[in-house]
C-alpha atoms as a PDB file:
ATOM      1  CA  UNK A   1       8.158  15.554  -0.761  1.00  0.00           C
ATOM      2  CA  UNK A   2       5.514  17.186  -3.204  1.00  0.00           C
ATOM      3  CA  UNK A   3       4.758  16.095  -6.427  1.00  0.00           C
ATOM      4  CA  UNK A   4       6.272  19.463  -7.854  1.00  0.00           C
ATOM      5  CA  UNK A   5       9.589  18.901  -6.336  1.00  0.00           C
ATOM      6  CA  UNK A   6      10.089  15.184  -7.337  1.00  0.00           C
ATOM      7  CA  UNK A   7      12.361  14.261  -9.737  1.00  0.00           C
ATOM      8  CA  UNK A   8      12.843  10.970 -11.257  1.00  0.00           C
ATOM      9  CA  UNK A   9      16.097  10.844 -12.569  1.00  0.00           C
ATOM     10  CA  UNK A  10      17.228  11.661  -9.381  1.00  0.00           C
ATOM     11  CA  UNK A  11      15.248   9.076  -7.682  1.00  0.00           C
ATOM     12  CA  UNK A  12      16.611   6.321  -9.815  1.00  0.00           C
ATOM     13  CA  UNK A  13      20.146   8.085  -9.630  1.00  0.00           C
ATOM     14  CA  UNK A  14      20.176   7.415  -5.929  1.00  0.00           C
ATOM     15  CA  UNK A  15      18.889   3.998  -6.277  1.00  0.00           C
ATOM     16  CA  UNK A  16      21.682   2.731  -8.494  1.00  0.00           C
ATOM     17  CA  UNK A  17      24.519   4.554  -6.162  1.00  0.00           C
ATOM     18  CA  UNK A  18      23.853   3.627  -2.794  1.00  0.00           C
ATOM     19  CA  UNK A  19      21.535  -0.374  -3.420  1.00  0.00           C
ATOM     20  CA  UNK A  20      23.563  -2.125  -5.811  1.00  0.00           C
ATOM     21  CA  UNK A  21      26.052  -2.935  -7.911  1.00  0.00           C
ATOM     22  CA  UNK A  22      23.951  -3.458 -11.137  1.00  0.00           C
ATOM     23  CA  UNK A  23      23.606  -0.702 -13.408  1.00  0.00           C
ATOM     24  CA  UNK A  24      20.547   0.652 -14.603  1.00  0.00           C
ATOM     25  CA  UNK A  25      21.301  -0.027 -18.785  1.00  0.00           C
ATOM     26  CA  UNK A  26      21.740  -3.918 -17.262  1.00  0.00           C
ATOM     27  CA  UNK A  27      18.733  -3.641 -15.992  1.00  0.00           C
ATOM     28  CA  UNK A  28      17.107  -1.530 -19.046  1.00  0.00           C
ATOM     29  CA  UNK A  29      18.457  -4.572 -21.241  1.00  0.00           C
ATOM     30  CA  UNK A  30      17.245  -7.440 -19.031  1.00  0.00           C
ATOM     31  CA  UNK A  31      13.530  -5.578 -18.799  1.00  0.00           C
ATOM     32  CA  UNK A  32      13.883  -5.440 -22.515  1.00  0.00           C
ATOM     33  CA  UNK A  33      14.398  -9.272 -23.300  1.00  0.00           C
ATOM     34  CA  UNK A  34      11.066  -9.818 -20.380  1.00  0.00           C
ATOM     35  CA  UNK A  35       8.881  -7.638 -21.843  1.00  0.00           C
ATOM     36  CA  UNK A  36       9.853  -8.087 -26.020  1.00  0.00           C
ATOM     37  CA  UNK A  37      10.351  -4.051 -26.181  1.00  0.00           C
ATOM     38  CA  UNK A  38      11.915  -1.097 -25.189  1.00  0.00           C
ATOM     39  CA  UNK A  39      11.704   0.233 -21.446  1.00  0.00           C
ATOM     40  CA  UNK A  40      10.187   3.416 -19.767  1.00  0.00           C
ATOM     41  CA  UNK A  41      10.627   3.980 -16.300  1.00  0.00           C
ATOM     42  CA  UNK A  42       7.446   4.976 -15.015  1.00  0.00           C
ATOM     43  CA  UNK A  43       6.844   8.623 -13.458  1.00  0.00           C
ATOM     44  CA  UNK A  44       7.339   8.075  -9.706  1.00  0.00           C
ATOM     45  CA  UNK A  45       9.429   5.294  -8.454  1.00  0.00           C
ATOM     46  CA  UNK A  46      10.014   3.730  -5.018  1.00  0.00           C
ATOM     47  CA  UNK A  47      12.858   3.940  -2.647  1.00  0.00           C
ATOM     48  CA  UNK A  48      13.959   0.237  -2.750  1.00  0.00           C
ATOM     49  CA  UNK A  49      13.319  -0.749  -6.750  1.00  0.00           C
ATOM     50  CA  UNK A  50      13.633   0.420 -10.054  1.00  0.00           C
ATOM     51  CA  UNK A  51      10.267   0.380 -12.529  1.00  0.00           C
ATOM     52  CA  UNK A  52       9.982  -0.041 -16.303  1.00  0.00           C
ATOM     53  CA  UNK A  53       7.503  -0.393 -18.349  1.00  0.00           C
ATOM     54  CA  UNK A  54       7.319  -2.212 -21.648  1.00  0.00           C
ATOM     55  CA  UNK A  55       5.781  -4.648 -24.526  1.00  0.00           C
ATOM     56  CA  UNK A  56       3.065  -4.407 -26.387  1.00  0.00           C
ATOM     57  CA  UNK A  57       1.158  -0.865 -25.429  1.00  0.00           C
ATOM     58  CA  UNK A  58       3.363  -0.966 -22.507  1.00  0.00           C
ATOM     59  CA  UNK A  59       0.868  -3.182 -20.794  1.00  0.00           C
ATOM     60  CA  UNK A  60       3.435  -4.684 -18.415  1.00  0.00           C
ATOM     61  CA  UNK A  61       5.913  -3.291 -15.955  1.00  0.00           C
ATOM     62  CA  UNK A  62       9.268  -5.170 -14.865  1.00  0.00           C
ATOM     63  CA  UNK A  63      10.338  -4.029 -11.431  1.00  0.00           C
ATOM     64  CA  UNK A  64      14.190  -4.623  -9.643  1.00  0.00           C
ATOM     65  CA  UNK A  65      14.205  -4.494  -6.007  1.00  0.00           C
ATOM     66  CA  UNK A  66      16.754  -4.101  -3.778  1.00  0.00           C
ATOM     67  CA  UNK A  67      17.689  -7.102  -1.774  1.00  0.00           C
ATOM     68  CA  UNK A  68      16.575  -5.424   1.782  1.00  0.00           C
ATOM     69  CA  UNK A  69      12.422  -5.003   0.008  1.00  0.00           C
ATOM     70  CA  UNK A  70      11.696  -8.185  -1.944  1.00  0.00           C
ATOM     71  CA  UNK A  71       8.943  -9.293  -2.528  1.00  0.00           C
ATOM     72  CA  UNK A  72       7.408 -12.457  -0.551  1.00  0.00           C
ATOM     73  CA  UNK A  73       5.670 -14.195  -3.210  1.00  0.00           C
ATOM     74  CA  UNK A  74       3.473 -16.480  -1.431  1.00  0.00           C
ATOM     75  CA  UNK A  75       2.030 -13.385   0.324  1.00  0.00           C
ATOM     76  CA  UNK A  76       1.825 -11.945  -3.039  1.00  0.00           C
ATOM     77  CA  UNK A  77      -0.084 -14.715  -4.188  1.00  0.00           C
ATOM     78  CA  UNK A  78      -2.754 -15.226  -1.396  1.00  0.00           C
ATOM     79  CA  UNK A  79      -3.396 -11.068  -2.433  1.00  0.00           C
ATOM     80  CA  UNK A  80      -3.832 -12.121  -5.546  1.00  0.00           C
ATOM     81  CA  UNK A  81      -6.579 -14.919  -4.600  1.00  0.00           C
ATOM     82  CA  UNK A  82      -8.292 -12.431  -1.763  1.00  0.00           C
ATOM     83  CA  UNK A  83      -8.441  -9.254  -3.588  1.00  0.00           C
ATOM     84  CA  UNK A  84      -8.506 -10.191  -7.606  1.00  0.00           C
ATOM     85  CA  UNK A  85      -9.827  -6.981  -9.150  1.00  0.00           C
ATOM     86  CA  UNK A  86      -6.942  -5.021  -7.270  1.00  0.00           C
ATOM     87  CA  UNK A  87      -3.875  -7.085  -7.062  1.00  0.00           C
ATOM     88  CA  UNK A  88      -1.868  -6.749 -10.253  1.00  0.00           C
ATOM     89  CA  UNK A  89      -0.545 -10.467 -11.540  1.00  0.00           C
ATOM     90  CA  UNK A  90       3.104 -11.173 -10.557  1.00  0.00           C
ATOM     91  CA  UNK A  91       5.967 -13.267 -11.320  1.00  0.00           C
ATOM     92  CA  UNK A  92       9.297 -13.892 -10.640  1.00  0.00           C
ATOM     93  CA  UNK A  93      12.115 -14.091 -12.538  1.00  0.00           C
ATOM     94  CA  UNK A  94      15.251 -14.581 -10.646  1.00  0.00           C
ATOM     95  CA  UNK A  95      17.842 -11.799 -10.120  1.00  0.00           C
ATOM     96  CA  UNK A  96      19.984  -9.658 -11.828  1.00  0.00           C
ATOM     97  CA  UNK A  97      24.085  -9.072 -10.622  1.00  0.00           C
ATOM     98  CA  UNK A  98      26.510 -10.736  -8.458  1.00  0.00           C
ATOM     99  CA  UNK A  99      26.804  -8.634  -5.214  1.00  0.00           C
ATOM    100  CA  UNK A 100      24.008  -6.468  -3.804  1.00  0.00           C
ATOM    101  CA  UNK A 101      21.539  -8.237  -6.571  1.00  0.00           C
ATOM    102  CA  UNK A 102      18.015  -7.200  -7.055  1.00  0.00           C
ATOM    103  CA  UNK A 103      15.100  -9.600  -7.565  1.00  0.00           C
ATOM    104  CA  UNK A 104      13.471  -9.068 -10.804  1.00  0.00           C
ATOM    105  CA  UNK A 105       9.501  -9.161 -10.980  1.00  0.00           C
ATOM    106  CA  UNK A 106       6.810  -8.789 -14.189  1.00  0.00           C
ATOM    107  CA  UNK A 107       3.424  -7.541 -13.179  1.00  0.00           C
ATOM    108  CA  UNK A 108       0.405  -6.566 -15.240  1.00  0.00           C
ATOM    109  CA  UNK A 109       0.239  -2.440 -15.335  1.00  0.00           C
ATOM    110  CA  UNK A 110      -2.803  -1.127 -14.585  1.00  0.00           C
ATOM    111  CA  UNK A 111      -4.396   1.918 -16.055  1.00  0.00           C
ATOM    112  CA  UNK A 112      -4.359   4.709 -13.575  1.00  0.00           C
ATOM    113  CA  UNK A 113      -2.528   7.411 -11.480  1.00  0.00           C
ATOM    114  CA  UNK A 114      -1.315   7.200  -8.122  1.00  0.00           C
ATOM    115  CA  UNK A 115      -4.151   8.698  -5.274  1.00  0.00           C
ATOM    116  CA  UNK A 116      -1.475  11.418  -4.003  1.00  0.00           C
ATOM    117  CA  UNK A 117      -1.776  12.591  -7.625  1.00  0.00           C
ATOM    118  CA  UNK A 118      -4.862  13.899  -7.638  1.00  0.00           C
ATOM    119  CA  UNK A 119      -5.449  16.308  -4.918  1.00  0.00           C
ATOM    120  CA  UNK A 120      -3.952  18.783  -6.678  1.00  0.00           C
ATOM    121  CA  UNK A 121      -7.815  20.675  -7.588  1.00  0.00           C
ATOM    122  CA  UNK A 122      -8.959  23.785  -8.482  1.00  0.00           C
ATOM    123  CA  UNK A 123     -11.991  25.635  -7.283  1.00  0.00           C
ATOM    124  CA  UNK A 124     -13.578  24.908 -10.183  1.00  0.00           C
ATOM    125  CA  UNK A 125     -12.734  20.940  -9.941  1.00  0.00           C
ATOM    126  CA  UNK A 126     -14.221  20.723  -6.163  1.00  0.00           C
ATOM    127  CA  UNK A 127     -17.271  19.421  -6.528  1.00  0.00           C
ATOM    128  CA  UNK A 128     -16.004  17.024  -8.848  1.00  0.00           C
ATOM    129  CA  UNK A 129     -13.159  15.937  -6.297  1.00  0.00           C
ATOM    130  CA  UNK A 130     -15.497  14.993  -3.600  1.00  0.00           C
ATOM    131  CA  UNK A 131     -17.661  13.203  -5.728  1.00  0.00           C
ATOM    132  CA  UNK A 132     -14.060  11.139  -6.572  1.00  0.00           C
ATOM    133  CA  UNK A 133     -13.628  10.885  -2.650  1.00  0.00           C
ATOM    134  CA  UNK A 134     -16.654   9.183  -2.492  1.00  0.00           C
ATOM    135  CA  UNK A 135     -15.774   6.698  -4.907  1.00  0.00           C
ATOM    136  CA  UNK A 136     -12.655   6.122  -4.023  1.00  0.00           C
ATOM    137  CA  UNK A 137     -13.261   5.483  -0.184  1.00  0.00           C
ATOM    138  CA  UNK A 138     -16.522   3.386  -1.515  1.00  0.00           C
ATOM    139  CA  UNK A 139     -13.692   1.167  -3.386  1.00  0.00           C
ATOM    140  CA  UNK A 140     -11.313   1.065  -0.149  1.00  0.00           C
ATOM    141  CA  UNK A 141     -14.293  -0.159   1.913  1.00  0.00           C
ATOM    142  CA  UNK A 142     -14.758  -2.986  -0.611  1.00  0.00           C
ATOM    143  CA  UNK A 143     -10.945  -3.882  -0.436  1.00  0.00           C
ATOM    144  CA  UNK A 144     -11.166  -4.156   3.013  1.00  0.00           C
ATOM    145  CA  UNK A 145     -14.511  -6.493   3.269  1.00  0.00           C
ATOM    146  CA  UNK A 146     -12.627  -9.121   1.006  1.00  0.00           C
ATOM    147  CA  UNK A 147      -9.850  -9.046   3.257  1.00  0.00           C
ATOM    148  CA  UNK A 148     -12.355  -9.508   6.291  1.00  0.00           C
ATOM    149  CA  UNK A 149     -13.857 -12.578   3.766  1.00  0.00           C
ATOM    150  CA  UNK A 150     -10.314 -14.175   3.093  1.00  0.00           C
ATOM    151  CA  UNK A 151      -9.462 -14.893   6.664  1.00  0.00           C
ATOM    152  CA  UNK A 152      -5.954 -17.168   6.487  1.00  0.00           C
ATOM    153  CA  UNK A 153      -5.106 -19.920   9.090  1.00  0.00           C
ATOM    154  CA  UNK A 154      -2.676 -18.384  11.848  1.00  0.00           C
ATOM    155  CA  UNK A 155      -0.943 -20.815  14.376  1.00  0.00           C
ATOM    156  CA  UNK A 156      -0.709 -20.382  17.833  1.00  0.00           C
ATOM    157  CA  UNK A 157       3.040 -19.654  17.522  1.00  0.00           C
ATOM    158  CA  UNK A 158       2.393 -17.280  15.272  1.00  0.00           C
ATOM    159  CA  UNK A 159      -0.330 -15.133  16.977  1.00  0.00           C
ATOM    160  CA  UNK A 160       2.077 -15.200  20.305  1.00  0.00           C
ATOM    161  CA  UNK A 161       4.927 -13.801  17.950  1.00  0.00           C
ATOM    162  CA  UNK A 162       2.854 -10.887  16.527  1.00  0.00           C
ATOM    163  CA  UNK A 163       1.692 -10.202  20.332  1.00  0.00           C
ATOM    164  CA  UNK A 164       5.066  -9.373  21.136  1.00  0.00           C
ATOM    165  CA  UNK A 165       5.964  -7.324  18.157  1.00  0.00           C
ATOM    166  CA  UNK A 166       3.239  -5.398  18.522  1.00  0.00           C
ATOM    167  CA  UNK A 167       4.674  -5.163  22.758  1.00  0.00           C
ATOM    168  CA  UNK A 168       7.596  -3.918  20.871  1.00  0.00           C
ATOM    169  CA  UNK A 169       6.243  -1.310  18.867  1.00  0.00           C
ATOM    170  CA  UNK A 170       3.756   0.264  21.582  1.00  0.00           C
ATOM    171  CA  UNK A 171       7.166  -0.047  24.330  1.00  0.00           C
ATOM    172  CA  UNK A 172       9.451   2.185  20.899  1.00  0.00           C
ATOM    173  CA  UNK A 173       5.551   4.556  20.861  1.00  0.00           C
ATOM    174  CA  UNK A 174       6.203   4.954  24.903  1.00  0.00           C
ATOM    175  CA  UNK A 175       9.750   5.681  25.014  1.00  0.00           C
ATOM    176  CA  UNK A 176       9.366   8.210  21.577  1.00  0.00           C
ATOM    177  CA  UNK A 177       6.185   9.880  21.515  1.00  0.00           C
ATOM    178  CA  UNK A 178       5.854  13.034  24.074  1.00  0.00           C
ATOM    179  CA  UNK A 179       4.046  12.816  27.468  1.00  0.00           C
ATOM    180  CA  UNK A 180       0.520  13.825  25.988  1.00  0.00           C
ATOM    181  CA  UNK A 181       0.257  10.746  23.743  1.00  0.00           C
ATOM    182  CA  UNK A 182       0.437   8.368  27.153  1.00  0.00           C
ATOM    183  CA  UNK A 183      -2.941   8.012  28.096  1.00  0.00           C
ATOM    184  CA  UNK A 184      -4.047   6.843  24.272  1.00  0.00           C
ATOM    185  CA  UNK A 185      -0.994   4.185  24.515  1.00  0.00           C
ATOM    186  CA  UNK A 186      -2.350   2.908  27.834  1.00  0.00           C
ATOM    187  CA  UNK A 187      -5.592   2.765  25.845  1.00  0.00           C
ATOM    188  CA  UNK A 188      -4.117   0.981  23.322  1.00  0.00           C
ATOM    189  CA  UNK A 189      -2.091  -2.121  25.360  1.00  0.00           C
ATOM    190  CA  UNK A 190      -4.916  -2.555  27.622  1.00  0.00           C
ATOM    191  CA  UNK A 191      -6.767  -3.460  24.952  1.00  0.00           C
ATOM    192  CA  UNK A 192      -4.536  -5.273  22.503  1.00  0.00           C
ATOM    193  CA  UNK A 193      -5.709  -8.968  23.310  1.00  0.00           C
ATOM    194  CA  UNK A 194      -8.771  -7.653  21.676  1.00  0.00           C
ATOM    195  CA  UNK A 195      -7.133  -7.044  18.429  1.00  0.00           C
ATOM    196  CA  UNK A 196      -6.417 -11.181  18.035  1.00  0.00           C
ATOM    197  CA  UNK A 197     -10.102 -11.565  18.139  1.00  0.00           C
ATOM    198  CA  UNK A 198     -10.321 -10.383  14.702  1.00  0.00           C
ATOM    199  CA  UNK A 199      -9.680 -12.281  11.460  1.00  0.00           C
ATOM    200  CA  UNK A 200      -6.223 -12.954  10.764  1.00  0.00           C
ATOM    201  CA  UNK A 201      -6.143 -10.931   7.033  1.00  0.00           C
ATOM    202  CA  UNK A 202      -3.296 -10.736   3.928  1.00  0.00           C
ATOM    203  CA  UNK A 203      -2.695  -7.546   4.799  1.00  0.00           C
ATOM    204  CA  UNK A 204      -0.089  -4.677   2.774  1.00  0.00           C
ATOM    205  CA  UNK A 205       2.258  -3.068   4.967  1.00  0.00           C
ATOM    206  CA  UNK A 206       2.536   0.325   3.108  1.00  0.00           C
ATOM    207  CA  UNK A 207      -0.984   1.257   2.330  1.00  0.00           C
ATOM    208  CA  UNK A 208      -0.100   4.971   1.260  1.00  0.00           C
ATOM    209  CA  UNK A 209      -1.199   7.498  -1.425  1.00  0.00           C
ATOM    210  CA  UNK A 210       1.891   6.266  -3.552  1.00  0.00           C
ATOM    211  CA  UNK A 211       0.336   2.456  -3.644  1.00  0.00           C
ATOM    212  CA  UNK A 212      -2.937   3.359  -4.425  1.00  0.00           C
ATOM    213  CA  UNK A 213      -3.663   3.604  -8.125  1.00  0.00           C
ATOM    214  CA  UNK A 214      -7.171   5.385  -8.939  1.00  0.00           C
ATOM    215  CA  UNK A 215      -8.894   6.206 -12.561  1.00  0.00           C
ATOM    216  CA  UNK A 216     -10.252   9.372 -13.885  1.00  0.00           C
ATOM    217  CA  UNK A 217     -13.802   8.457 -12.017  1.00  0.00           C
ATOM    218  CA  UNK A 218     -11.487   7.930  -8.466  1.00  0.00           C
ATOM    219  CA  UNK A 219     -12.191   4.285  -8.039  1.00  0.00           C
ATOM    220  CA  UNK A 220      -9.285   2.246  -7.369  1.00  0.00           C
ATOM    221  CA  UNK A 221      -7.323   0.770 -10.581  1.00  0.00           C
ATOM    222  CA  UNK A 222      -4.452  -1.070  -8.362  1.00  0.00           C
ATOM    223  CA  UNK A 223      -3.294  -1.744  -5.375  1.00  0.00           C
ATOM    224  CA  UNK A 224       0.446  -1.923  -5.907  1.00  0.00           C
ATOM    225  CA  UNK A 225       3.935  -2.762  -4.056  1.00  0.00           C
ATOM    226  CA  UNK A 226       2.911  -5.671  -1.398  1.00  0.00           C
ATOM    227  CA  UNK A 227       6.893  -5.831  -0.490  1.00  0.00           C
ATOM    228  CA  UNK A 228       6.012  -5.277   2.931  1.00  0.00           C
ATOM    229  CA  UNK A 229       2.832  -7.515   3.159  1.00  0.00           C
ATOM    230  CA  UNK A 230       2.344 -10.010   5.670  1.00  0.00           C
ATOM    231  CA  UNK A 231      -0.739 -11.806   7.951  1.00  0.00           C
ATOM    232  CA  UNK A 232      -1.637  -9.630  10.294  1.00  0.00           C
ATOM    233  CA  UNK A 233      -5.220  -8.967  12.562  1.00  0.00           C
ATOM    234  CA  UNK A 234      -7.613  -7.168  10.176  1.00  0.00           C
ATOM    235  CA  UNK A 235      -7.418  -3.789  10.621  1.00  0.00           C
ATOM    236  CA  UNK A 236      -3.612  -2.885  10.710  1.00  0.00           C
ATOM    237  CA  UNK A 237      -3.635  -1.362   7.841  1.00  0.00           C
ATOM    238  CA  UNK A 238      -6.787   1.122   8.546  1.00  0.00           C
ATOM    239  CA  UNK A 239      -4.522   4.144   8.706  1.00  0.00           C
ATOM    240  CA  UNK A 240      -4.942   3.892   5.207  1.00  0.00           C
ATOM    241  CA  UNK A 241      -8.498   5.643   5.130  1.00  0.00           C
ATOM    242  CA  UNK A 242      -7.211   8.278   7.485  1.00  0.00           C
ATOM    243  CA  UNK A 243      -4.834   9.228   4.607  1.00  0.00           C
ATOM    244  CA  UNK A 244      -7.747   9.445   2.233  1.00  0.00           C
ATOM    245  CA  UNK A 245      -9.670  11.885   4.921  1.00  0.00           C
ATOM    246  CA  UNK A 246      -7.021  14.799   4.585  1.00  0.00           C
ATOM    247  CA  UNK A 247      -3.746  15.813   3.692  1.00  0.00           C
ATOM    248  CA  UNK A 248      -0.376  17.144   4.724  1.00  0.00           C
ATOM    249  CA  UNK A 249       1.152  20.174   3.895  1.00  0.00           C
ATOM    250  CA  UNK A 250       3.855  22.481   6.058  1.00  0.00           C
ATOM    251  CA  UNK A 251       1.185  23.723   8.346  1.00  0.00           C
ATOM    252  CA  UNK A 252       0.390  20.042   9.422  1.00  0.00           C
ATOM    253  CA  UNK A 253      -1.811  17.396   9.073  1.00  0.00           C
ATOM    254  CA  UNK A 254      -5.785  19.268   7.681  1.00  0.00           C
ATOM    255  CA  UNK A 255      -9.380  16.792   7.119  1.00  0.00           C
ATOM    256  CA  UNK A 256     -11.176  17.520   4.587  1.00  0.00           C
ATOM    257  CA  UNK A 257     -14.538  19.108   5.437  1.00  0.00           C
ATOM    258  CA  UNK A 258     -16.398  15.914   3.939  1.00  0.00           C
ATOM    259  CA  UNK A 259     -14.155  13.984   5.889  1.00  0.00           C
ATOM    260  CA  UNK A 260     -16.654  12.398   8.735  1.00  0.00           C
ATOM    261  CA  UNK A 261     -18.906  12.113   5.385  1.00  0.00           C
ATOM    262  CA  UNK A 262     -16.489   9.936   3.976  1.00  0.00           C
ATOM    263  CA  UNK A 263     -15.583   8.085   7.164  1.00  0.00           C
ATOM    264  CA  UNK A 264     -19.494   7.331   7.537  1.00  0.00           C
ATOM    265  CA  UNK A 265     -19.590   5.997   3.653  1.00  0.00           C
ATOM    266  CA  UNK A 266     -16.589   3.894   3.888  1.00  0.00           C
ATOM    267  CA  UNK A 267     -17.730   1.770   7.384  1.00  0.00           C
ATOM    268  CA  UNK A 268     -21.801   1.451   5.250  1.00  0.00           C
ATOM    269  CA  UNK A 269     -20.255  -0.175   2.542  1.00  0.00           C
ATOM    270  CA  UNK A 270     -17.967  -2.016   4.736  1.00  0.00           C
ATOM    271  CA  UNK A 271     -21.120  -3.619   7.091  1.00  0.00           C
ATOM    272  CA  UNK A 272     -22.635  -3.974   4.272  1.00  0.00           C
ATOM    273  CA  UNK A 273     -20.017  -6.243   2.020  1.00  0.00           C
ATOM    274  CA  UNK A 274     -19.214  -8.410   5.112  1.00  0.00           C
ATOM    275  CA  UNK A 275     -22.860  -8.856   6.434  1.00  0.00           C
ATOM    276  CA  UNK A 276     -22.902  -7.003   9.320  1.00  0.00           C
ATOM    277  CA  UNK A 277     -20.603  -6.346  12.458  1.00  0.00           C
ATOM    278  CA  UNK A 278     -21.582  -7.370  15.870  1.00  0.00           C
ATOM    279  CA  UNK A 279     -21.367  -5.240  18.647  1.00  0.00           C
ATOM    280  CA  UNK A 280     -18.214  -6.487  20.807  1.00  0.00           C
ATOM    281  CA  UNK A 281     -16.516  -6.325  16.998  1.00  0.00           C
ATOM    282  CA  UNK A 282     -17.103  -2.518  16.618  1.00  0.00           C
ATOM    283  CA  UNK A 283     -15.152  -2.023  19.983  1.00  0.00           C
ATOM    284  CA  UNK A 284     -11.912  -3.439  18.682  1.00  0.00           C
END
C-alpha cells in the first residue's frame, strides 16, 4: 500500500469492526484519563492496535492491541536494557472491554517519521537522501552490535524448539516457493546448525520501514512495535537492511545504486562496534 493511498480513518475503521468489541470513543476516553489530555491518533497505524497520542506536548502515546498481537513485556523489557537509545519506555496498564479486549500500553513518543516515509525524493533532494542512507544504515549497524553485546541465556530445550520451527518454516519455503528457489533452500538447511552458533539475541520480529522511526538527519529516532519480539540466533532479523538497500514498487523489488555502498558501511560499523568477527562467524 503507498503512502498516497493510505487512509487512516479507514485503518482504524477496520480495526474497531472486525478485532473487538470496544469502541474507539472507550478507548479515546480511557487514553485520555492515562495521558491527563486529549487524544490524537497518530498518522499511520498498525493492523492489530489502535495509537493515540496525548499529555503534555503530546510526548506520550497510549496504544490498544488486539488480543491475537500483545505485547510480551518481559521481551519488551530486556529491549529496553539491550538497546536503550532506541527502545521507547513501556508500560502496562491492563485492558480495556469484556469480550475480544485489547491490552492497553503507554510508551514514550519519540520525535521522528517512519523510514518508508521518506523515500519519497526529488532530484533535487538526491544527494541529500543518500547522505540520510548513510546515516541511517550507520545507526542500524549500531542496533545490531548491541544486540550481538546483549547475548541472553537460551536452554537446551529451547534451542531444540527453535531448530524445529525453523524445520518448519524452510519444509512451508519447499512446498511454496517455485522450483528455482530449491537449490538456495538446500543451501540454507544444510547449513542451519550453523545458525545456533551465534549469540542467542532479543530480537524484533517485524523489523520493517513502518517500525523504524528516523529524524530529519536519517538516524534512527525509535525502534517501535516489539509485539512480535522474541530470542532468537542473531541475525534473524537482517532482512531488515535489505529493506533499507531498495524499494518496491509495481515493477518489483529495485537496489538503490549506492546499495553495495551501503551494505559495505553497515557490516564496518558493525565489526567495528562488536570488536571484530572471526572468520568461521562471517560464514554463518
Amino acid at each position: 500500500m503507498s503512502i498516497e493511498a493510505y487512509s487512516i480513518e479507514s485503518c482504524i475503521q477496520h480495526f474497531f469492526d472486525t478485532l473487538t468489541t470496544v469502541t474507539r470513543a472507550e478507548c479515546d476516553i480511557k487514553a485520555a484519563s492515562l495521558v491527563g489530555g486529549p487524544v490524537i491518533p497518530v498518522p499511520i497505524q498498525g493492523v492489530w492496535s489502535y495509537t493515540v497520542t496525548g499529555g503534555l506536548g503530546h510526548k506520550d502515546i497510549v496504544q490498544f492491541r488486539a488480543e491475537k498481537s500483545t505485547l510480551d513485556m518481559t521481551n519488551v523489557k530486556i529491549a529496553e536494557l539491550v538497546h536503550p537509545k532506541d527502545v521507547p519506555r513501556c508500560k502496562y496498564y491492563g485492558q480495556i472491554g469484556s469480550q475480544q479486549p485489547l491490552s492497553i500500553y503507554v510508551m514514550e513518543k519519540r520525535d521522528g517519521v517512519c523510514y518508508i516515509q521518506t523515500r519519497a525524493i526529488s532530484w533535487e533532494d538526491k544527494a541529500e537522501f543518500k547522505l540520510r542512507q548513510f546515516r541511517t544504515v550507520g545507526d542500524l549497524a549500531r542496533f545490531f552490535a548491541a544486540a550481538w553485546r546483549g547475548t541472553q541465556e537460551v536452554s537446551p530445550s529451547t534451542f531444540n524448539d527453535l531448530h524445529k520451527e525453523f524445520e518448519t518454516d524452510l519444509d512451508r519455503l519447499f512446498q511454496r516457493l517455485p522450483d528455482r528457489f530449491t537449490k538456495t533452500l538446500n543451501l540454507v538447511r544444510q547449513n542451519l546448525p550453523r545458525i545456533f552458533t551465534l549469540p542467542s539475541v532479543i530480537t524484533h520480529g517485524d523489523l520493517n520501514e513502518t517500525n523504524i522511526l528516523v529524524d530529519n538527519a536519517g538516524h534512527i529516532s525509535g525502534i517501535i512495535d516489539w509485539a512480535e519480539s522474541k530470542i532468537y540466533p542473531f541475525g534473524i532479523s537482517l532482512w531488515a537492511l535489505e529493506n533499507i538497500l531498495g524499494y518496491m514498487d509495481s515493477n518489483g523489488w529495485h537496489y538503490y545504486d549506492n546499495a553495495q555502498e551501503l551494505r559495505d558501511e553497515f557490516w564496518r560499523i558493525f565489526e567495528t562496534d562488536i570488536g571484530g568477527i572471526q572468520e568461521d562467524v562471517k560464514v554463518c
